[in-house]
PDB file of N, CA and C in Angstrom:
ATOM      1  N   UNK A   1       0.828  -1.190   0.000  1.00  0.00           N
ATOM      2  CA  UNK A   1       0.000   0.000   0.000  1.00  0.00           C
ATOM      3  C   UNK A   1       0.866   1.244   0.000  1.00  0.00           C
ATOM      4  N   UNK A   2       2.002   1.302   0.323  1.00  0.00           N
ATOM      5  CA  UNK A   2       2.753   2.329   0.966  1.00  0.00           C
ATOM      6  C   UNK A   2       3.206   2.695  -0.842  1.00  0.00           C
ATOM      7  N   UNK A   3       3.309   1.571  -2.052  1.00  0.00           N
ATOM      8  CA  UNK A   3       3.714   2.082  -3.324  1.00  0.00           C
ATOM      9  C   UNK A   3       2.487   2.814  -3.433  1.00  0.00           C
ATOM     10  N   UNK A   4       1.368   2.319  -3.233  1.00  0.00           N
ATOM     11  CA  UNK A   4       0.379   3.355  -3.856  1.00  0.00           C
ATOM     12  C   UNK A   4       0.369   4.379  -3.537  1.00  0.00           C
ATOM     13  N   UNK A   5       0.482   4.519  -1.913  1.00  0.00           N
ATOM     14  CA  UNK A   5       0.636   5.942  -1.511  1.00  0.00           C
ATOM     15  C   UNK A   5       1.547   6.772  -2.650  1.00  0.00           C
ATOM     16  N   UNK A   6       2.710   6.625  -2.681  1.00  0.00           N
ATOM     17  CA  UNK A   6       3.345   7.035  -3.474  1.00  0.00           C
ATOM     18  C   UNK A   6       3.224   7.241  -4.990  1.00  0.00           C
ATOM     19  N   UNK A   7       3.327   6.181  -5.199  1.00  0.00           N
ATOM     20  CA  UNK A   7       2.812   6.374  -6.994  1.00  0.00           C
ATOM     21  C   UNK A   7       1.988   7.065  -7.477  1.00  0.00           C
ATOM     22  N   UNK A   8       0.669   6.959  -6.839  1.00  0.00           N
ATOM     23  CA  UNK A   8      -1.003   7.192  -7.148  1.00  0.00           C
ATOM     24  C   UNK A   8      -1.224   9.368  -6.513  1.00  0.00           C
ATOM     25  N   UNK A   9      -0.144   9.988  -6.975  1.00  0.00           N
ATOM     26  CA  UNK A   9      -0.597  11.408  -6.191  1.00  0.00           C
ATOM     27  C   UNK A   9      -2.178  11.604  -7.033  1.00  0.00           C
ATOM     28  N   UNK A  10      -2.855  12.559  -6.243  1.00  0.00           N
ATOM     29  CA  UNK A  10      -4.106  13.084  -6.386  1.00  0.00           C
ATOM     30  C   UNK A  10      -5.016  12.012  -6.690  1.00  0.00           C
ATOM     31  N   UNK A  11      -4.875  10.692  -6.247  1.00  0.00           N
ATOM     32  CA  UNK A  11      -6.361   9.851  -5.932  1.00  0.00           C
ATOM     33  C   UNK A  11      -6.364   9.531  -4.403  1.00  0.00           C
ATOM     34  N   UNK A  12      -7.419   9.445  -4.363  1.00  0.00           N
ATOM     35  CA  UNK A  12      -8.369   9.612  -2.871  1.00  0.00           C
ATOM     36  C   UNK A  12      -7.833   8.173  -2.646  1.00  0.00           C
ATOM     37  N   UNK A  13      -8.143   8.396  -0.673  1.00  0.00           N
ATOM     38  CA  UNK A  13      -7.885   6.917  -0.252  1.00  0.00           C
ATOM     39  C   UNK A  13      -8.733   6.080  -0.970  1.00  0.00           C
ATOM     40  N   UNK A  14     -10.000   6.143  -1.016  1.00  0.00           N
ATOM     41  CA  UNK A  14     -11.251   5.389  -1.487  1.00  0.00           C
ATOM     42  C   UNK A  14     -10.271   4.597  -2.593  1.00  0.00           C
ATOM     43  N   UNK A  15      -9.677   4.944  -3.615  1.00  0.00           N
ATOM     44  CA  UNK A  15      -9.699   4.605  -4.556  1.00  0.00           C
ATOM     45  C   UNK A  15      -8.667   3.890  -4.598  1.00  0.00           C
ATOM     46  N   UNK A  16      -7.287   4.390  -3.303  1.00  0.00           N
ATOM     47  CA  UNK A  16      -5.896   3.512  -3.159  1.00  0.00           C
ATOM     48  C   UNK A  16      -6.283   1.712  -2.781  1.00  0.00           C
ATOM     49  N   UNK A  17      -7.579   2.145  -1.929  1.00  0.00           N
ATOM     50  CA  UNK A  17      -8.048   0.873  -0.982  1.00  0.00           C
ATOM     51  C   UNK A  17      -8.547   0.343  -2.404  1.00  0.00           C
ATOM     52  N   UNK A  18      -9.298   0.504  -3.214  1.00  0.00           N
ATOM     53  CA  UNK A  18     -10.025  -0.316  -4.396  1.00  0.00           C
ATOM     54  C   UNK A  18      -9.234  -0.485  -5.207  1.00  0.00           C
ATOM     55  N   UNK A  19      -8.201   0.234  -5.523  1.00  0.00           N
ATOM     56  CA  UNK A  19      -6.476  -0.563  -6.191  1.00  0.00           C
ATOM     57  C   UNK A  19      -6.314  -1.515  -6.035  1.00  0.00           C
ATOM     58  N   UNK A  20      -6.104  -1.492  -4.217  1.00  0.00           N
ATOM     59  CA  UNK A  20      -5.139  -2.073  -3.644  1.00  0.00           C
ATOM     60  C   UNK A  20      -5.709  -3.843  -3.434  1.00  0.00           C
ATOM     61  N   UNK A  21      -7.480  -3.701  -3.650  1.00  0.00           N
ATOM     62  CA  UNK A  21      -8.231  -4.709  -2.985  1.00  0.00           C
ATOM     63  C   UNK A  21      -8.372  -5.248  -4.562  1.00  0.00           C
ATOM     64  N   UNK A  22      -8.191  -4.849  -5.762  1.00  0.00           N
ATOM     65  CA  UNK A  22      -8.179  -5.542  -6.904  1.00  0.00           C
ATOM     66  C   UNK A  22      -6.986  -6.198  -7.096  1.00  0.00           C
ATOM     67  N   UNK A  23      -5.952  -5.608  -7.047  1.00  0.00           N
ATOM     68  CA  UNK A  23      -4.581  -6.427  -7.111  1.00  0.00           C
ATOM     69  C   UNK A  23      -4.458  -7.656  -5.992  1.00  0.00           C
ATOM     70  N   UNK A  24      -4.757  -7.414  -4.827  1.00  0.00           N
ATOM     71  CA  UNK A  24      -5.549  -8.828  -4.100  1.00  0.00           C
ATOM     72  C   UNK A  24      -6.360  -9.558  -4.505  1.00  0.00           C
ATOM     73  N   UNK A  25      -7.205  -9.379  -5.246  1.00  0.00           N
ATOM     74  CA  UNK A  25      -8.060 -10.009  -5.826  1.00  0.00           C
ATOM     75  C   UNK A  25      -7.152 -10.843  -7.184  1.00  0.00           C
ATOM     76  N   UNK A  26      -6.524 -10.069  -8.101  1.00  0.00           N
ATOM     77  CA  UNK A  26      -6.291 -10.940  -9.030  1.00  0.00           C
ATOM     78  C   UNK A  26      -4.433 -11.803  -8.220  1.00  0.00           C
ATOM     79  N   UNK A  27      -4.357 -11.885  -7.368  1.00  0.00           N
ATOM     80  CA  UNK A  27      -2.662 -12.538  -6.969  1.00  0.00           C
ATOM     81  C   UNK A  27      -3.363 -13.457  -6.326  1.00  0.00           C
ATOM     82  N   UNK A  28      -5.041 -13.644  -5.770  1.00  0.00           N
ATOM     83  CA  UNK A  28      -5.200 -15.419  -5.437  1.00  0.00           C
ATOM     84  C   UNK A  28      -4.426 -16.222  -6.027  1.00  0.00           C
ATOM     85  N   UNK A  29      -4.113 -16.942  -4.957  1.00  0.00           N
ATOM     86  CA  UNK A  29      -3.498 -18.453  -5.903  1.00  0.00           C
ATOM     87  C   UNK A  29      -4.291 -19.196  -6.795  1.00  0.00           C
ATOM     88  N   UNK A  30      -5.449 -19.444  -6.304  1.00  0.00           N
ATOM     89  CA  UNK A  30      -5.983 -20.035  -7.264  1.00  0.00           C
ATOM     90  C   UNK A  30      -6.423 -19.687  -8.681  1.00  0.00           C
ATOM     91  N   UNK A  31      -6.638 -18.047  -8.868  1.00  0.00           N
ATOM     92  CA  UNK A  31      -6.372 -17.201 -10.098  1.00  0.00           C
ATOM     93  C   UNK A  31      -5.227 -17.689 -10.813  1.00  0.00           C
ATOM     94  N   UNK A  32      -3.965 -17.319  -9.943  1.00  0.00           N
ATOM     95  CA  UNK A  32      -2.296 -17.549 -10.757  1.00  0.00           C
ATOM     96  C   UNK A  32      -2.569 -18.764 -11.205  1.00  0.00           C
ATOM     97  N   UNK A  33      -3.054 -19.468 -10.318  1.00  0.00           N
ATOM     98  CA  UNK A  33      -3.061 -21.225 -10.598  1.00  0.00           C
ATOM     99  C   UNK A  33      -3.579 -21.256 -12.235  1.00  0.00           C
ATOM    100  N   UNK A  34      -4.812 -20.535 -12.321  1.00  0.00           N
ATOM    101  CA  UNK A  34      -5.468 -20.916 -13.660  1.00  0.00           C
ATOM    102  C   UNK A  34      -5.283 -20.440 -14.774  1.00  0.00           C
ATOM    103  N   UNK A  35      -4.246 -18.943 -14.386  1.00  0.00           N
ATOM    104  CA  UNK A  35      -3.569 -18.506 -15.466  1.00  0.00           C
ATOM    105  C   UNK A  35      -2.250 -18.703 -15.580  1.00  0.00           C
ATOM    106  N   UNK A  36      -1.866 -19.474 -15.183  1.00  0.00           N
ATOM    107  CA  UNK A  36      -0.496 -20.653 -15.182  1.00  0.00           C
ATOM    108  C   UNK A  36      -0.994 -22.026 -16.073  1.00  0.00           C
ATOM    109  N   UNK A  37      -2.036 -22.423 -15.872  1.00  0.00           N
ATOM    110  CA  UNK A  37      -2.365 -23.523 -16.384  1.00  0.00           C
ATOM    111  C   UNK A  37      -3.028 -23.139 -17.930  1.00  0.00           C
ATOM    112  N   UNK A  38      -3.827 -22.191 -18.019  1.00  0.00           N
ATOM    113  CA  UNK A  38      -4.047 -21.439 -19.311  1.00  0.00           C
ATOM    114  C   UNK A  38      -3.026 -21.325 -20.600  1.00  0.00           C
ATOM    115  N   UNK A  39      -1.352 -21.164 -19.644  1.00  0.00           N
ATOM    116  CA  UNK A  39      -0.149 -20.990 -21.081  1.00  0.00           C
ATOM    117  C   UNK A  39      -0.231 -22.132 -21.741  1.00  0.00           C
ATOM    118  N   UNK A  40      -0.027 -22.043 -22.793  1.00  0.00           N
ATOM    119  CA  UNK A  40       0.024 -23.370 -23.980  1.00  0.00           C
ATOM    120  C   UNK A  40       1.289 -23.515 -23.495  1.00  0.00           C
ATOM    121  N   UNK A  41       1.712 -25.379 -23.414  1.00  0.00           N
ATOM    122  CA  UNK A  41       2.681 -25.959 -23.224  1.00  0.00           C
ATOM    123  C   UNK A  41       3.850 -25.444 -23.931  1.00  0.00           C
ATOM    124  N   UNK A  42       3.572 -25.084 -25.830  1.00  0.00           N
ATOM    125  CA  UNK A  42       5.053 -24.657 -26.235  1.00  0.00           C
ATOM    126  C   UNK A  42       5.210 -23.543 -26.069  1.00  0.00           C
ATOM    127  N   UNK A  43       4.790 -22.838 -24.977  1.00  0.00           N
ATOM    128  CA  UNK A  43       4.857 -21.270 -24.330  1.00  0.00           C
ATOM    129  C   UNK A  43       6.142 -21.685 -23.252  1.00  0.00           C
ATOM    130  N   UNK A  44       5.661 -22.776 -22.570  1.00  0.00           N
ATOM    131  CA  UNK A  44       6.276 -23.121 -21.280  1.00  0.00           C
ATOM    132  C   UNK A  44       7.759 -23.847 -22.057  1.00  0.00           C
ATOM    133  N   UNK A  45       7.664 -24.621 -23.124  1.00  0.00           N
ATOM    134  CA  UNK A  45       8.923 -24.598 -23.835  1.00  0.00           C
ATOM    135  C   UNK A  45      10.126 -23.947 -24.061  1.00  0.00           C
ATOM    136  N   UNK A  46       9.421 -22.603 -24.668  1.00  0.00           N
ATOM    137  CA  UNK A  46      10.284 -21.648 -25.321  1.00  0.00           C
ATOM    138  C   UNK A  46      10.998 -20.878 -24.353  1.00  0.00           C
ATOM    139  N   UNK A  47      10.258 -21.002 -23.092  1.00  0.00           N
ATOM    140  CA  UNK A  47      10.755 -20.161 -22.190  1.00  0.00           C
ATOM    141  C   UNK A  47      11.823 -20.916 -21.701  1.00  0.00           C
ATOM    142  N   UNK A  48      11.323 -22.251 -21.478  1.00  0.00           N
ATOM    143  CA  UNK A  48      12.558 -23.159 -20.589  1.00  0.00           C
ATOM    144  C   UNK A  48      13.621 -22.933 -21.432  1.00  0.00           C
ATOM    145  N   UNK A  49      13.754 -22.902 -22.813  1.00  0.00           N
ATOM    146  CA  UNK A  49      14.579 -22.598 -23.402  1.00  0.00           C
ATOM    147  C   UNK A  49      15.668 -21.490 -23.588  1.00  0.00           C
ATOM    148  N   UNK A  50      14.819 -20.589 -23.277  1.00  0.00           N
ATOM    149  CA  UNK A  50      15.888 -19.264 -23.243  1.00  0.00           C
ATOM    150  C   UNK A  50      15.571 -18.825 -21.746  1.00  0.00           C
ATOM    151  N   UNK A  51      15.606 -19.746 -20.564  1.00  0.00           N
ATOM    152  CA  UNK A  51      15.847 -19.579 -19.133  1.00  0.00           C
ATOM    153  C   UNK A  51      17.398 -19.922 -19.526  1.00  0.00           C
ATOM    154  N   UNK A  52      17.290 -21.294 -19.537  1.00  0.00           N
ATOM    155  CA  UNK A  52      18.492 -22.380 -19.856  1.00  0.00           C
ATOM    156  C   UNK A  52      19.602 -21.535 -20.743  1.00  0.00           C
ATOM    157  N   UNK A  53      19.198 -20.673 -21.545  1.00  0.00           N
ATOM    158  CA  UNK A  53      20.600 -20.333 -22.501  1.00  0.00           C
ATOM    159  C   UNK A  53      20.821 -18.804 -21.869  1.00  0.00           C
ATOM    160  N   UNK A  54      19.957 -17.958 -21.628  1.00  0.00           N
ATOM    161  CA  UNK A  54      20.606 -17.284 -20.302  1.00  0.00           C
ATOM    162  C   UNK A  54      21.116 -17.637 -19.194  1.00  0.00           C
ATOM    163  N   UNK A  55      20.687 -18.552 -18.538  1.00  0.00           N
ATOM    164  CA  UNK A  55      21.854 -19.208 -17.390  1.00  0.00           C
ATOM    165  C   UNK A  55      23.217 -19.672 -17.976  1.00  0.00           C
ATOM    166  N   UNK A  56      23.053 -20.085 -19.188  1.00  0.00           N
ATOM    167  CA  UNK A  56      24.733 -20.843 -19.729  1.00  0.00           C
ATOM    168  C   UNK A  56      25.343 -19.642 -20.324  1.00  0.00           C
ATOM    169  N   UNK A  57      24.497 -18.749 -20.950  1.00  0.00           N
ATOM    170  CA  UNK A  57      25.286 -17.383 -20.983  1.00  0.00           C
ATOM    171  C   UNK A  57      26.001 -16.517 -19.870  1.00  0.00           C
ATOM    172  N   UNK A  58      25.069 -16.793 -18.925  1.00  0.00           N
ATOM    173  CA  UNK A  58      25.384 -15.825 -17.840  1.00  0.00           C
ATOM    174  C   UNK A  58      26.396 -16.328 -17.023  1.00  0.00           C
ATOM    175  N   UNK A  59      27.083 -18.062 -17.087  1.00  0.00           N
ATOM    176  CA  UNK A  59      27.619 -18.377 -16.312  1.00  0.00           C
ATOM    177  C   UNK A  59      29.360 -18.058 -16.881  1.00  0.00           C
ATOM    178  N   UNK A  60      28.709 -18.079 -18.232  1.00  0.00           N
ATOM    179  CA  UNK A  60      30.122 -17.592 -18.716  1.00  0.00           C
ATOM    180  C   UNK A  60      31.053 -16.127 -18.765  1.00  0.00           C
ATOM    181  N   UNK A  61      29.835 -14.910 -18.095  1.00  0.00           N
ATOM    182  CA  UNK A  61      30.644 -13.573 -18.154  1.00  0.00           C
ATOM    183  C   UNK A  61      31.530 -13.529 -18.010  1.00  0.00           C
ATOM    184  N   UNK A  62      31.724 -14.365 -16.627  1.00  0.00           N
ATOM    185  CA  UNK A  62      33.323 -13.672 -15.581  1.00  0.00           C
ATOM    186  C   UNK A  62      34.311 -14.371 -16.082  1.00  0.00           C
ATOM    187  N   UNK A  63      34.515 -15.121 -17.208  1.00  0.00           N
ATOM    188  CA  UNK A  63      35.264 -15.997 -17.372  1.00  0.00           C
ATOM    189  C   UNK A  63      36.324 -15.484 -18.803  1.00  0.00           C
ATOM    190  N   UNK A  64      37.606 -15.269 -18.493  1.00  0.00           N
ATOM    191  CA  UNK A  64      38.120 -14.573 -19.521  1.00  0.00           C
ATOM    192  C   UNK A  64      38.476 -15.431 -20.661  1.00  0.00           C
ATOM    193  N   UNK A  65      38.310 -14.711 -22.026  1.00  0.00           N
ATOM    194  CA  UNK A  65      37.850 -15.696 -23.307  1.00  0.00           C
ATOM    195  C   UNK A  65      39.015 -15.195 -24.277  1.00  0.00           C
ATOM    196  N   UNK A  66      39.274 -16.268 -24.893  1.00  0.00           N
ATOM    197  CA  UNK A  66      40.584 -16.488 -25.687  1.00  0.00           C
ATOM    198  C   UNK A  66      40.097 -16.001 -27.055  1.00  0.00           C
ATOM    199  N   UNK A  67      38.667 -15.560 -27.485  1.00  0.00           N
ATOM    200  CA  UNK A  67      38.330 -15.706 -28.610  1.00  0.00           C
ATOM    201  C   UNK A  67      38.378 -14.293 -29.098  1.00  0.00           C
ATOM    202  N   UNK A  68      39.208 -13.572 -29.065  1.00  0.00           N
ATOM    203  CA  UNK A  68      39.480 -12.264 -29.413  1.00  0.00           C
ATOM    204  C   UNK A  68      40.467 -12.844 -30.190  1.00  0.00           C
ATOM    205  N   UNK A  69      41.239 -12.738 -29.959  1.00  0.00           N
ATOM    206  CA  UNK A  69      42.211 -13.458 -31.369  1.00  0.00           C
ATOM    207  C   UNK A  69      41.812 -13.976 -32.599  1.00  0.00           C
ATOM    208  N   UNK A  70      40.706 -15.020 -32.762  1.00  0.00           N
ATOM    209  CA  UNK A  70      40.254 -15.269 -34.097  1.00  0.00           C
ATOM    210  C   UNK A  70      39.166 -13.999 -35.008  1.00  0.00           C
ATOM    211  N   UNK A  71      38.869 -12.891 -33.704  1.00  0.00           N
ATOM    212  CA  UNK A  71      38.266 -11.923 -34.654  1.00  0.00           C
ATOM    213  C   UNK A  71      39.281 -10.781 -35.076  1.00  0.00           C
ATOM    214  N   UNK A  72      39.763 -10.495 -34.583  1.00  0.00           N
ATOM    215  CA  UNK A  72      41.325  -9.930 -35.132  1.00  0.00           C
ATOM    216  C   UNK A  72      41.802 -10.783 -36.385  1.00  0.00           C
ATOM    217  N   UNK A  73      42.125 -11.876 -36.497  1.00  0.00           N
ATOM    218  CA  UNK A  73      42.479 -12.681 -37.336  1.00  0.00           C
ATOM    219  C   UNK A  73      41.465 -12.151 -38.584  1.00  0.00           C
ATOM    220  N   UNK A  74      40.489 -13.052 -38.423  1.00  0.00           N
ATOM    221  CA  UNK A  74      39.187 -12.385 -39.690  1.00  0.00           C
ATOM    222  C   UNK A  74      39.466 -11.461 -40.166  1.00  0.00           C
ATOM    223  N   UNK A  75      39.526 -10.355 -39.230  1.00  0.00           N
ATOM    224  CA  UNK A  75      39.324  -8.995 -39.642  1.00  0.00           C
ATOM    225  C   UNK A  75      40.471  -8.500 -40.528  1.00  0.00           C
ATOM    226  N   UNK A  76      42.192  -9.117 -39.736  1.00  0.00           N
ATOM    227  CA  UNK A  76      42.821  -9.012 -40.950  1.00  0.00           C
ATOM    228  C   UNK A  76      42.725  -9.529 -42.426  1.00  0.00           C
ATOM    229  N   UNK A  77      42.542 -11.097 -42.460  1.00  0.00           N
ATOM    230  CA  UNK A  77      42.135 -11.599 -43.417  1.00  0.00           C
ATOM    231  C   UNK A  77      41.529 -11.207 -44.540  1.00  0.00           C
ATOM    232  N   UNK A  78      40.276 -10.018 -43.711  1.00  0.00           N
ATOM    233  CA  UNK A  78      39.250  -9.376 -44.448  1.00  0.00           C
ATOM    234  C   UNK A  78      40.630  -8.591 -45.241  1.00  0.00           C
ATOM    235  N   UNK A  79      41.233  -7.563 -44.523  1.00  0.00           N
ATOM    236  CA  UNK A  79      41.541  -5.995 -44.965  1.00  0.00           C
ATOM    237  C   UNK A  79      43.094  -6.978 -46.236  1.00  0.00           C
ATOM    238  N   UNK A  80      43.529  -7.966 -46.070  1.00  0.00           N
ATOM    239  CA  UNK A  80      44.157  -8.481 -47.013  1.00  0.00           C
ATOM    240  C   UNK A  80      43.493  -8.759 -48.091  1.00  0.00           C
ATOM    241  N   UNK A  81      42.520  -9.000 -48.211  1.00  0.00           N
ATOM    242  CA  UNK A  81      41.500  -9.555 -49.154  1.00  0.00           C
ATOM    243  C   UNK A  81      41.133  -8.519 -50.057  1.00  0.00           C
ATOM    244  N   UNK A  82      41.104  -7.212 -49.332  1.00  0.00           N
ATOM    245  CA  UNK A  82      40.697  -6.388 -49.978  1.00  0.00           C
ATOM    246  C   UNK A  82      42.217  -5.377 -50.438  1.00  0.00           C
ATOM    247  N   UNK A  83      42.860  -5.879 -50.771  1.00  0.00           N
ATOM    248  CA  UNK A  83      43.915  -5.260 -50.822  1.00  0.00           C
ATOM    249  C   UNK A  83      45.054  -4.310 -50.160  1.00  0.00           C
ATOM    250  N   UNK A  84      44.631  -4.163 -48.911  1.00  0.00           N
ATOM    251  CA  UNK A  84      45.639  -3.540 -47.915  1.00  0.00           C
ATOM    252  C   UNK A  84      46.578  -4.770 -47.644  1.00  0.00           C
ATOM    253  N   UNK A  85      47.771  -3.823 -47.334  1.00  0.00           N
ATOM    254  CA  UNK A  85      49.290  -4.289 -46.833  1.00  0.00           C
ATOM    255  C   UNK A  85      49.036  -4.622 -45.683  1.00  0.00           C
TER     256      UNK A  85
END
């Protein structure tokens, strides 16, 4: 309640409390429950999918990577290709 206070300037309590008693209303569990069960399965797929490849991305930040060298490489390759010395 204390965000609404905040967020909501120039509406009346009346109206923070009827916010506040709808957003209670739709976070029942048994609501979430049925709009959890509502996603189509290859919804719940796609996601597991790019949970999974952000976690294997993310595990790799801190980890220092050797692969700067083969784009340097390319890149010369390129500027030989095109005729620079």
């Amino acid at each position: 309640m204390a965000c609404l206070a905040r967020c909501a300037v120039g509406i009346s309590d009346e109206e923070r409390v009827t916010m506040f008693s709808e957003w209670q209303a739709r976070l029942q569990p048994e609501r979430v429950r049925a709009t959890l069960r509502a996603v189509h399965p290859d919804t719940w797929a796609a996601l597991g999918v790019m949970v999974a490849a952000l976690l294997l991305r993310l595990n790799h930040l801190d980890v220092p990577s050797d692969e700067y060298d083969e784009g340097v490489y390319t890149a010369s390759l390129r500027s030989l290709a095109s005729g620079h010395a």
